[in-house]
Protein backbone atom coordinates (compact mmCIF):
# COMPACT_ATOMS: atom_id res chain seq x y z
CA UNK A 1 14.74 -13.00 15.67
CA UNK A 2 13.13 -9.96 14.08
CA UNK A 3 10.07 -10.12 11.72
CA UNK A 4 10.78 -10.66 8.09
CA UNK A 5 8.66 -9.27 5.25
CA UNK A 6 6.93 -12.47 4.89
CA UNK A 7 5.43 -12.21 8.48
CA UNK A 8 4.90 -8.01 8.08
CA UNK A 9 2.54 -9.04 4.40
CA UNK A 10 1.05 -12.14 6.98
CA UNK A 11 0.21 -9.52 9.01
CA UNK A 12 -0.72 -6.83 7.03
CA UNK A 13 -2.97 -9.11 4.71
CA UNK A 14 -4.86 -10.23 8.57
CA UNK A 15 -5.37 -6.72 9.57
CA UNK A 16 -6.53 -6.01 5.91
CA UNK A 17 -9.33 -8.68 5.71
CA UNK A 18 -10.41 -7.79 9.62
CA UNK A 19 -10.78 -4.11 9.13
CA UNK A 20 -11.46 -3.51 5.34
CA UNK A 21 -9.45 -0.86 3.31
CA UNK A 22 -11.80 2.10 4.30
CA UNK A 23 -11.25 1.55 8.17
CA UNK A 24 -7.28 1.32 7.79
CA UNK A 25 -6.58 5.31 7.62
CA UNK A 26 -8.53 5.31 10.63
CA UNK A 27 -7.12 2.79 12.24
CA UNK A 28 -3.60 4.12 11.63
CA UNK A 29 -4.58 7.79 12.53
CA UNK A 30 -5.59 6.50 15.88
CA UNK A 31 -2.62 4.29 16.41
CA UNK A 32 -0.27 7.42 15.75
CA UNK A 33 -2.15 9.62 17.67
CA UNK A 34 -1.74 7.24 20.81
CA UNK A 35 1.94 6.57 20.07
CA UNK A 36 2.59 10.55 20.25
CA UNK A 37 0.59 11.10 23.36
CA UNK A 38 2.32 8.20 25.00
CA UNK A 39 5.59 9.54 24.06
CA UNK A 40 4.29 13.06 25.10
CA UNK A 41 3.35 11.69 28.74
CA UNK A 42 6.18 9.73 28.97
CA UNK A 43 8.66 13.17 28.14
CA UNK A 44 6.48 15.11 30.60
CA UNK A 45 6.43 14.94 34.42
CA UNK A 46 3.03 16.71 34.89
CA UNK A 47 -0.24 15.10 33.68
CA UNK A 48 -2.59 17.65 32.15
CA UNK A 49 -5.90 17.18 33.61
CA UNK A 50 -7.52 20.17 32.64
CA UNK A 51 -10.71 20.11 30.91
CA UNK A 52 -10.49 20.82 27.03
CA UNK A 53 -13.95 22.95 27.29
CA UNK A 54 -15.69 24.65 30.11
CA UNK A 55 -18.83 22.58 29.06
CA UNK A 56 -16.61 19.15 29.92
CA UNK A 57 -17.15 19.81 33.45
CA UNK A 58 -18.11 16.63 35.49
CA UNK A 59 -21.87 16.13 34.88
CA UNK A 60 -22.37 18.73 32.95
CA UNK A 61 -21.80 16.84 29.37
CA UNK A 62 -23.87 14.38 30.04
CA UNK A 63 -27.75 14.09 29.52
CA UNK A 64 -30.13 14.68 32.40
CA UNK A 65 -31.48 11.20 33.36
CA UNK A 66 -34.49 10.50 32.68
CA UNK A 67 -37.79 9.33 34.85
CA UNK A 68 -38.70 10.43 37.91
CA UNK A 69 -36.75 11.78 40.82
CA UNK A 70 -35.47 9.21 43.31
């Protein structure tokens, strides 16, 4: 019971209307992107956790809060 191309042009025509034509290259880029790092973590056995920048250190990328002190 596989999908047909009826149901894949259903399907496609859904996802169409919902994000618009400009939003689908995005939308794809980001889906492939995710498939090859899943497939990447799934080939590895180490996780990566190493910071892409030295500016990405905890607390550091994120703005100073603001107000008083507590």
């Amino acid at each position: 019971m596989g999908l047909g191309i009826t149901e894949l042009l259903i399907i496609l025509a859904i996802i169409l209307i919902i994000f618009g034509a400009g939003k689908l290259p995005e939308l794809g880029d980001g889906i492939g992107r995710s498939i090859k790092n899943f497939r990447r973590a799934v080939k590895n056995d180490e996780i990566d956790v190493t910071p892409r920048s030295p500016d990405r250190v905890a607390g550091r990328d994120e703005d100073p809060p603001k107000g008083g002190h507590r």
